[in-house]
N, C-alpha and C. Protein backbone atom coordinates (compact mmCIF):
# COMPACT_ATOMS: atom_id res chain seq x y z
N UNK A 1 -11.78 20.22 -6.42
CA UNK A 1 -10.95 19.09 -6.79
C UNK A 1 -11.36 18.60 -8.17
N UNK A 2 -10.20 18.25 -8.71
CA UNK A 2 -10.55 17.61 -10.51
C UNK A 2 -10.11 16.39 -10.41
N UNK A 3 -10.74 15.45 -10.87
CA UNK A 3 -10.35 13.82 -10.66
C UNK A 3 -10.40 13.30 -12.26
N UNK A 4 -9.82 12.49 -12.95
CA UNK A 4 -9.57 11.37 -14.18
C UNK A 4 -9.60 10.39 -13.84
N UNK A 5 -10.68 9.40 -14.12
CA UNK A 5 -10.51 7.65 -14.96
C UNK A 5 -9.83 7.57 -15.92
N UNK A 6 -8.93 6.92 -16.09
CA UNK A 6 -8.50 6.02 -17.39
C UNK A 6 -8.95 4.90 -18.03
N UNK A 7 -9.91 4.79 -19.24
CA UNK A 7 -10.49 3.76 -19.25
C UNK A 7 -9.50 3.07 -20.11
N UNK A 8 -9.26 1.76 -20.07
CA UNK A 8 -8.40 0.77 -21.01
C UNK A 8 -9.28 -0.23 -21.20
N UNK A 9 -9.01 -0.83 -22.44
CA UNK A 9 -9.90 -1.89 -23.78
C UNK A 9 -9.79 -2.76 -22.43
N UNK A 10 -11.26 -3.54 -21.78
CA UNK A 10 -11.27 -4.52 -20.78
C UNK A 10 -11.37 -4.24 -19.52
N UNK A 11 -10.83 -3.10 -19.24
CA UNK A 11 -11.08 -2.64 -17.59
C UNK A 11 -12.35 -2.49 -17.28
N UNK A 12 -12.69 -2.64 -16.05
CA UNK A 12 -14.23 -2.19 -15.62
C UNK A 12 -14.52 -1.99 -14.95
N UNK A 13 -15.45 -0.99 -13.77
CA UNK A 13 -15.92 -0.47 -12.76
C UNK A 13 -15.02 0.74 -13.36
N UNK A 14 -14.85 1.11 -13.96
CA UNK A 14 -14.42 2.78 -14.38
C UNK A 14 -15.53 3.82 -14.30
N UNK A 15 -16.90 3.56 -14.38
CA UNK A 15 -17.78 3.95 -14.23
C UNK A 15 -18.20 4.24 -12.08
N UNK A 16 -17.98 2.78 -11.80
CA UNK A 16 -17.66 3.27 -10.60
C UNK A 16 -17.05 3.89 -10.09
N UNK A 17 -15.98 3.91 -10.33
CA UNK A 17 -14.65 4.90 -9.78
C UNK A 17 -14.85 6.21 -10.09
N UNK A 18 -15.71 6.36 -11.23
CA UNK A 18 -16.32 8.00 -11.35
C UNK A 18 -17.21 8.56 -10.19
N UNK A 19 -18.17 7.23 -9.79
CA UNK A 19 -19.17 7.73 -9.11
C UNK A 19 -18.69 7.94 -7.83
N UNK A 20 -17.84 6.74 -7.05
CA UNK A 20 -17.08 7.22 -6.07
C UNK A 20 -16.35 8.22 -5.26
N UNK A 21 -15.34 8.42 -6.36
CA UNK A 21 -14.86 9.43 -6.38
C UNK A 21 -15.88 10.82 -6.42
N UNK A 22 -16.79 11.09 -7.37
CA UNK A 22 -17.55 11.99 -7.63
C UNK A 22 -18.67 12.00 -5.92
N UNK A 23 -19.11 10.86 -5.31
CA UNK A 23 -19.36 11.11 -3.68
C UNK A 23 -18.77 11.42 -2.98
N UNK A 24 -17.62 11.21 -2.78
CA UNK A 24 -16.82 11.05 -1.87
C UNK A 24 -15.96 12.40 -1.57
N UNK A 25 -15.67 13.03 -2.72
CA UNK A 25 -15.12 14.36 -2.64
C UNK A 25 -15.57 15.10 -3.25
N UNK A 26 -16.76 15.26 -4.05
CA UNK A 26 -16.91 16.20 -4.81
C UNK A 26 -16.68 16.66 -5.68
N UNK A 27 -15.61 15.80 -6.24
CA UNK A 27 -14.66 16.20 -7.46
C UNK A 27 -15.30 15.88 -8.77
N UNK A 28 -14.97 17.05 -9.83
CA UNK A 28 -15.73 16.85 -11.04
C UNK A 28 -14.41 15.93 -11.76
N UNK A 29 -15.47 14.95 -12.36
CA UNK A 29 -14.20 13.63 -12.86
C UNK A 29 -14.61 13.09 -14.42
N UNK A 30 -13.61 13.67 -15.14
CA UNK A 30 -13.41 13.22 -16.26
C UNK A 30 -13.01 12.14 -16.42
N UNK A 31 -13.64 11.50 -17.93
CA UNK A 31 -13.11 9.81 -18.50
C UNK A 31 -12.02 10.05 -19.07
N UNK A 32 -11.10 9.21 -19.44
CA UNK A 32 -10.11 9.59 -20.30
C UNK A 32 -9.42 8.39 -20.70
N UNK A 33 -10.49 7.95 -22.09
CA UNK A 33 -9.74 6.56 -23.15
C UNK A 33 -8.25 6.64 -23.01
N UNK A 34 -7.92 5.65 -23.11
CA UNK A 34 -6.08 5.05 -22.79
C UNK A 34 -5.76 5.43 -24.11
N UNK A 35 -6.13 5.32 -25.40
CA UNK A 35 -5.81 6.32 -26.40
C UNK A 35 -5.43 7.66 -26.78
N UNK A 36 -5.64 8.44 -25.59
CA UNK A 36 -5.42 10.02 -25.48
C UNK A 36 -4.17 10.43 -25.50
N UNK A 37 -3.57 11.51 -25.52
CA UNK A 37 -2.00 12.08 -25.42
C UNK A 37 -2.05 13.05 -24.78
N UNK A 38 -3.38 13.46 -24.30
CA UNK A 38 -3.43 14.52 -23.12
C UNK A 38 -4.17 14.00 -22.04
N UNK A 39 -3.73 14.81 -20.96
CA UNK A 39 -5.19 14.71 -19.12
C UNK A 39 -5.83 15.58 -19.38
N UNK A 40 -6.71 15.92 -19.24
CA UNK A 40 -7.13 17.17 -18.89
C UNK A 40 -6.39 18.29 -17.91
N UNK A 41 -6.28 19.65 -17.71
CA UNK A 41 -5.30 20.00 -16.93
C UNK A 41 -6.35 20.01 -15.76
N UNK A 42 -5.37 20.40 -14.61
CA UNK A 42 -5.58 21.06 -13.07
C UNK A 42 -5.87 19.72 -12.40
N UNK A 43 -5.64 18.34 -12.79
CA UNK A 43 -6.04 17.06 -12.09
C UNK A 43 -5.21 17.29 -10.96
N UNK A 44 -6.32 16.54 -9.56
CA UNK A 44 -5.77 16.69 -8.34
C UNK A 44 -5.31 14.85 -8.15
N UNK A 45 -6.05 14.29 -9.03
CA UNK A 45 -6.13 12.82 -8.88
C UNK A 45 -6.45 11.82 -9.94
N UNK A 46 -5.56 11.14 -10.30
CA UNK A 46 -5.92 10.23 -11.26
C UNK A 46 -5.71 8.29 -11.12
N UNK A 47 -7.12 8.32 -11.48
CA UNK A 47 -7.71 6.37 -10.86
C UNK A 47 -7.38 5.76 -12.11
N UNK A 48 -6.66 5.01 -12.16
CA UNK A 48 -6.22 3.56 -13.07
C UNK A 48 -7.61 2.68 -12.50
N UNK A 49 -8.57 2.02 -12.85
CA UNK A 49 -9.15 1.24 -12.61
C UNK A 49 -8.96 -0.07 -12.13
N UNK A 50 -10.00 -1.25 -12.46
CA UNK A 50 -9.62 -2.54 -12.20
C UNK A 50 -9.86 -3.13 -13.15
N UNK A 51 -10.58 -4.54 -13.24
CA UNK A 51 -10.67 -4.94 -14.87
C UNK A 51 -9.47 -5.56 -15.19
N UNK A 52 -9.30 -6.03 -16.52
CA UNK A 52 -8.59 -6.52 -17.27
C UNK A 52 -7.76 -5.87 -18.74
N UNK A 53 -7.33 -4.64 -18.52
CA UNK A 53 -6.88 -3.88 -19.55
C UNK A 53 -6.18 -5.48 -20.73
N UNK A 54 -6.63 -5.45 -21.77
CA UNK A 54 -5.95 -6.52 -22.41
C UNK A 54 -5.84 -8.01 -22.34
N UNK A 55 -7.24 -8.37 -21.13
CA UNK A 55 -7.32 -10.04 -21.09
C UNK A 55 -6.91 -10.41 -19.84
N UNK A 56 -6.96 -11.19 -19.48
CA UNK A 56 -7.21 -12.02 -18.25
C UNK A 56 -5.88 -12.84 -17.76
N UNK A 57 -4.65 -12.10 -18.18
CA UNK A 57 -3.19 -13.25 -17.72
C UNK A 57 -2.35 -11.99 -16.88
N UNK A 58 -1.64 -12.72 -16.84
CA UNK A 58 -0.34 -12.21 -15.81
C UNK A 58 0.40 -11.64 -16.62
N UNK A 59 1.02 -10.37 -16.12
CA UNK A 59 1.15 -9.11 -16.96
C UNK A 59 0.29 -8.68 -17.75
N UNK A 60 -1.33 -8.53 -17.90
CA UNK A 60 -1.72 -7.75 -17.99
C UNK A 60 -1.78 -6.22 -18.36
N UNK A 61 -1.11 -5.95 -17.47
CA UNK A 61 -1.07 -4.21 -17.43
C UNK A 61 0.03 -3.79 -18.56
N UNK A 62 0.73 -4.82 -18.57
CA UNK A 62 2.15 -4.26 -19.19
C UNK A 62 1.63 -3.60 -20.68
N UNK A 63 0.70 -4.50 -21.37
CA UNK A 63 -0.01 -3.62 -22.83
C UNK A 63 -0.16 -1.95 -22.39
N UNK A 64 -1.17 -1.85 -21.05
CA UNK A 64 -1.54 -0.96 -20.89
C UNK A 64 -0.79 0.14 -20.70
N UNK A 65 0.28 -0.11 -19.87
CA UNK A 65 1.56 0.41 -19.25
C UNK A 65 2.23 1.33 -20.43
N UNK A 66 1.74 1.10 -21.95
CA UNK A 66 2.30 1.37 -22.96
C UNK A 66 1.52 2.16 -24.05
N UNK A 67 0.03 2.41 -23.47
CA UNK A 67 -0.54 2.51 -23.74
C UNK A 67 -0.48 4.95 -23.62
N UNK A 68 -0.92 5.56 -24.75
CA UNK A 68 -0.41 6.59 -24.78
C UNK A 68 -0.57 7.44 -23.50
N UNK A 69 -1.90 7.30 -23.46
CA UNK A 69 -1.74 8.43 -21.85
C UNK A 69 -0.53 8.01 -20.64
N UNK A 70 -0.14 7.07 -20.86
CA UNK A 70 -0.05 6.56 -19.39
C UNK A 70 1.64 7.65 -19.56
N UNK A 71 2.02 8.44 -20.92
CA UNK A 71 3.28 8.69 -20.37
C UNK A 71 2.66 10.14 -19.77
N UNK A 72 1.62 10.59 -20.03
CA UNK A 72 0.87 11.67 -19.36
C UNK A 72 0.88 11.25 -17.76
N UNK A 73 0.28 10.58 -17.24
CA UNK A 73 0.42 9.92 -16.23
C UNK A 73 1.43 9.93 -15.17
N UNK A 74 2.60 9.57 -16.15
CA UNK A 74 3.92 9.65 -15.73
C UNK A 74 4.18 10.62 -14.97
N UNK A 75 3.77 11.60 -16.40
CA UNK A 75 4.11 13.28 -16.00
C UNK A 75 3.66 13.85 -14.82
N UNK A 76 2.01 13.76 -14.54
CA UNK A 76 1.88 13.93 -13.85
C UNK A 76 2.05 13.58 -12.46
N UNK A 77 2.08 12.31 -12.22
CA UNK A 77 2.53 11.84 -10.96
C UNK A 77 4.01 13.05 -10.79
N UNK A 78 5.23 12.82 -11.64
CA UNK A 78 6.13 13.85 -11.27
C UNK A 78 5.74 14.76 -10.69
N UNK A 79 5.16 15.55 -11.19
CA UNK A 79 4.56 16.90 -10.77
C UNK A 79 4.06 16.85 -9.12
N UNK A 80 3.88 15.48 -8.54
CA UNK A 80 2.77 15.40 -7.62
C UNK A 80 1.53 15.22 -7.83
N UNK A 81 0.60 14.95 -9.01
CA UNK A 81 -0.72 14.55 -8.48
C UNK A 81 -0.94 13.03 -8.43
N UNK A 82 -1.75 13.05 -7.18
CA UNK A 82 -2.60 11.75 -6.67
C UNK A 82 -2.70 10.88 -7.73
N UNK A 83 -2.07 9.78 -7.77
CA UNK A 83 -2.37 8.26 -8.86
C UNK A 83 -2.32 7.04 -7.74
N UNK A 84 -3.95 6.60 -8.09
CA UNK A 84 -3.86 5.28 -7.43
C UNK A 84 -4.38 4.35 -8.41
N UNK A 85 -4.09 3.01 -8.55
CA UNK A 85 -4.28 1.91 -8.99
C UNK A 85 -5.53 0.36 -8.43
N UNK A 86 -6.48 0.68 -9.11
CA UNK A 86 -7.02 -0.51 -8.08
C UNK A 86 -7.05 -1.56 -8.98
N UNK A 87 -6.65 -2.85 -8.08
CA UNK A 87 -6.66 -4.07 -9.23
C UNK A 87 -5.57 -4.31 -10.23
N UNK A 88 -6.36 -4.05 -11.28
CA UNK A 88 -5.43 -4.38 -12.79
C UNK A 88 -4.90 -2.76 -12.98
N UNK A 89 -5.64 -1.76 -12.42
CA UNK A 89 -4.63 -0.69 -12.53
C UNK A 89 -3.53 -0.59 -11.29
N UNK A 90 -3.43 -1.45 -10.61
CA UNK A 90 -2.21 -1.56 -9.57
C UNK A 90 -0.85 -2.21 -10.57
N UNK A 91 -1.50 -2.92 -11.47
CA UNK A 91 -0.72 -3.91 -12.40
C UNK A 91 0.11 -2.87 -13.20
N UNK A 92 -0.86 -1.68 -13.59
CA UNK A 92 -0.36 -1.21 -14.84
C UNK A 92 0.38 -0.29 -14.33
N UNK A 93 0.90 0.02 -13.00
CA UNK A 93 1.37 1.44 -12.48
C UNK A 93 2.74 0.25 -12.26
N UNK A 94 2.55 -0.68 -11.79
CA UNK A 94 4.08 -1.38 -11.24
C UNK A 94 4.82 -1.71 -12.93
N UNK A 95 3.81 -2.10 -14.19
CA UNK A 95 4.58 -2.19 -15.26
C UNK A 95 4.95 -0.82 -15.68
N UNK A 96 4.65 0.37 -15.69
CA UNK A 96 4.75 1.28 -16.37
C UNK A 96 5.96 1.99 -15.19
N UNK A 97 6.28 1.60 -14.23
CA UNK A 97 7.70 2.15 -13.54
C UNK A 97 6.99 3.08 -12.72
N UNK A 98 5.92 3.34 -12.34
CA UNK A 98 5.41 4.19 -11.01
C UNK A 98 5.33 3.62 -9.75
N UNK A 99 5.40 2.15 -9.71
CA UNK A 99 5.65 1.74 -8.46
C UNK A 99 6.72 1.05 -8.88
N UNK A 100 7.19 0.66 -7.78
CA UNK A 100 8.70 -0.43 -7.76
C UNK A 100 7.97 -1.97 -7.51
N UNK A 101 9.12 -2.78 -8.37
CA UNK A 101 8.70 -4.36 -8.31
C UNK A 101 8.27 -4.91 -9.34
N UNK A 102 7.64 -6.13 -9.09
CA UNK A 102 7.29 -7.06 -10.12
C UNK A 102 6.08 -7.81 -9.53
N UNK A 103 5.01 -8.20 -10.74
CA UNK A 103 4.37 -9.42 -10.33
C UNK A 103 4.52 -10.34 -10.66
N UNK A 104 4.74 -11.61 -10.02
CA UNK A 104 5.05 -12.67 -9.90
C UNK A 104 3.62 -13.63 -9.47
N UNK A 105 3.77 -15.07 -10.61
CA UNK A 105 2.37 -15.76 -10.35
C UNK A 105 2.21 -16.79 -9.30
N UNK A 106 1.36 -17.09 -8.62
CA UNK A 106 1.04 -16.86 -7.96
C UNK A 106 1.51 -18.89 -7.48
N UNK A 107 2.35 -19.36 -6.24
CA UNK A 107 2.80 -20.75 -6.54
C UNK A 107 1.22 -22.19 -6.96
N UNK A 108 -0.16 -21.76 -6.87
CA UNK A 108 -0.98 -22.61 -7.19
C UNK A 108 -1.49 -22.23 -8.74
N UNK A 109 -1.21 -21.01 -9.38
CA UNK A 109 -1.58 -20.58 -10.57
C UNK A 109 -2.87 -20.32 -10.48
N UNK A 110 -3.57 -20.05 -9.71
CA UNK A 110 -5.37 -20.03 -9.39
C UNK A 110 -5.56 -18.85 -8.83
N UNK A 111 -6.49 -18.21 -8.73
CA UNK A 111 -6.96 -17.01 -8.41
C UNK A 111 -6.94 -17.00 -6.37
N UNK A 112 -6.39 -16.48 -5.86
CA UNK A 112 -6.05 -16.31 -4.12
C UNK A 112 -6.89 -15.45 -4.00
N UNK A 113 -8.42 -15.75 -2.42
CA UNK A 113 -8.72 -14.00 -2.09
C UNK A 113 -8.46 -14.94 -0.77
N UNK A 114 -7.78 -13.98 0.18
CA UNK A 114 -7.19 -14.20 1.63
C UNK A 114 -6.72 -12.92 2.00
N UNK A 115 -7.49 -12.62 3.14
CA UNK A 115 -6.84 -11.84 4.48
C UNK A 115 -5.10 -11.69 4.07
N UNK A 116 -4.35 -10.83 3.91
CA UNK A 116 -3.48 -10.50 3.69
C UNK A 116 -2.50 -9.16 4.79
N UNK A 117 -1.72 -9.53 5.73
CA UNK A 117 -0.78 -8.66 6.60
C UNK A 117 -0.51 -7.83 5.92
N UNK A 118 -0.33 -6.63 5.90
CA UNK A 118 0.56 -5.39 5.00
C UNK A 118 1.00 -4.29 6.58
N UNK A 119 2.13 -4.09 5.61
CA UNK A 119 3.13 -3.21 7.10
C UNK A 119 3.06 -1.92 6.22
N UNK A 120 2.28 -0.88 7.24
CA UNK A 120 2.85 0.80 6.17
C UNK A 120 3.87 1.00 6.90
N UNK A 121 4.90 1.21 5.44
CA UNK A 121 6.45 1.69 6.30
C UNK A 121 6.49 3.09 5.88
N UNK A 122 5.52 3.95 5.18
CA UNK A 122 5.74 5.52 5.39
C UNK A 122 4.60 5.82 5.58
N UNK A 123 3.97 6.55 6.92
CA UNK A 123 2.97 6.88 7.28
C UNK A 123 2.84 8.27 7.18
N UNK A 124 3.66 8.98 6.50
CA UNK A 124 3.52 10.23 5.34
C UNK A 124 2.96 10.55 4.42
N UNK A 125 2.60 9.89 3.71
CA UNK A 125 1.87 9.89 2.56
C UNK A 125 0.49 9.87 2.45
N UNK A 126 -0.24 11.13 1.17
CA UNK A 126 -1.38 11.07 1.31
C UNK A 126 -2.30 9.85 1.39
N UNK A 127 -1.52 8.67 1.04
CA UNK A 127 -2.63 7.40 1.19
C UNK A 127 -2.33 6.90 2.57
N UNK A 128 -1.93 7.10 2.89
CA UNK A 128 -1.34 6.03 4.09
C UNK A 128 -0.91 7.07 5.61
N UNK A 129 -1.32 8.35 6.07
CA UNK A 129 -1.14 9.04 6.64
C UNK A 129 -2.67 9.07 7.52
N UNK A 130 -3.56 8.21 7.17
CA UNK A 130 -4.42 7.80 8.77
C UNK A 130 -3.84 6.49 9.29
N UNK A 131 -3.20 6.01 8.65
CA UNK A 131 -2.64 5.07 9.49
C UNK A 131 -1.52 4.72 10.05
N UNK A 132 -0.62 5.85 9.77
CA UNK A 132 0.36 6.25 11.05
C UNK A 132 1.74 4.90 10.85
N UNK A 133 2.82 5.53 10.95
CA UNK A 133 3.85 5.23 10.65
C UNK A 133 4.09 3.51 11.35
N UNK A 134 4.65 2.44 10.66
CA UNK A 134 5.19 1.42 10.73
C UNK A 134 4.24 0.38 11.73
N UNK A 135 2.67 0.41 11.02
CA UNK A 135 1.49 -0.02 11.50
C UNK A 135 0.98 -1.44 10.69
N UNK A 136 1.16 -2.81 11.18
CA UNK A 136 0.56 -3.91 10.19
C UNK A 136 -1.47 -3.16 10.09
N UNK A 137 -1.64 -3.94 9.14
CA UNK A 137 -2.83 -3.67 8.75
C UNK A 137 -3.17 -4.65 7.97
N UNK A 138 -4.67 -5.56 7.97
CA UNK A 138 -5.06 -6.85 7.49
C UNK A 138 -6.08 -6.31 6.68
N UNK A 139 -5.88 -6.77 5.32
CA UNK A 139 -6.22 -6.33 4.54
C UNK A 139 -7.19 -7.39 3.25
């Protein structure tokens, strides 16, 4: 397995997400500055980090979203390989048109951590295929 970080100006634990990833499967995992115009080839998986690509507000990601690799990114997701987002790279995959939607702030404007319901409505998918079709999950 071949795995990519994307690092962007502000993100952080990218270093973690190497090491993780690099336990967890074995996979040899390249960095790859948000400045680049290439992936490396044969990626089975590529981690958007967390952090703050570009500062600390709402939309966030959207700089990043624009940022050159990410139309690599693009590409590849087409193709099928593995892209997940944690955090502020969840931000930058919903601005850059890989996920559907919008973020919207939040009605106290203050930072929320709470137990959160989530329903998987496709229990097909490589992320979401141990937990089995149309399952709440507290998160």
């Amino acid at each position: 397995m071949k795995a990519a970080v994307v690092v962007f100006p502000g993100s952080n634990c990218d270093r973690d997400c190497k090491v993780a990833v690099e336990r967890s499967t074995g996979a040899a995992v390249e960095m790859v500055w948000h400045a680049e115009t290439a992936l490396p080839a044969g990626l089975d998986l590529i981690v958007l980090p967390g952090g703050f690509s570009y500062g600390d507000y709402l939309r966030c990601g959207a700089m990043a979203a624009l940022s050159p690799v990410m139309a690599e990114v693009r590409k590849a997701a087409g193709r099928g390989v593995a892209v997940v987002g944690i955090c502020n790279g969840f931000q930058v995959l919903c601005e850059s048109g890989l996920l559907p939607g919008a973020l919207l702030r939040n009605s106290a404007l203050k930072y929320v951590c709470k137990p959160v319901e989530l329903e998987i409505v496709r229990g097909d998918t490589r992320f979401t295929r141990a937990f089995g079709a149309r399952r709440s999950a507290v998160m």
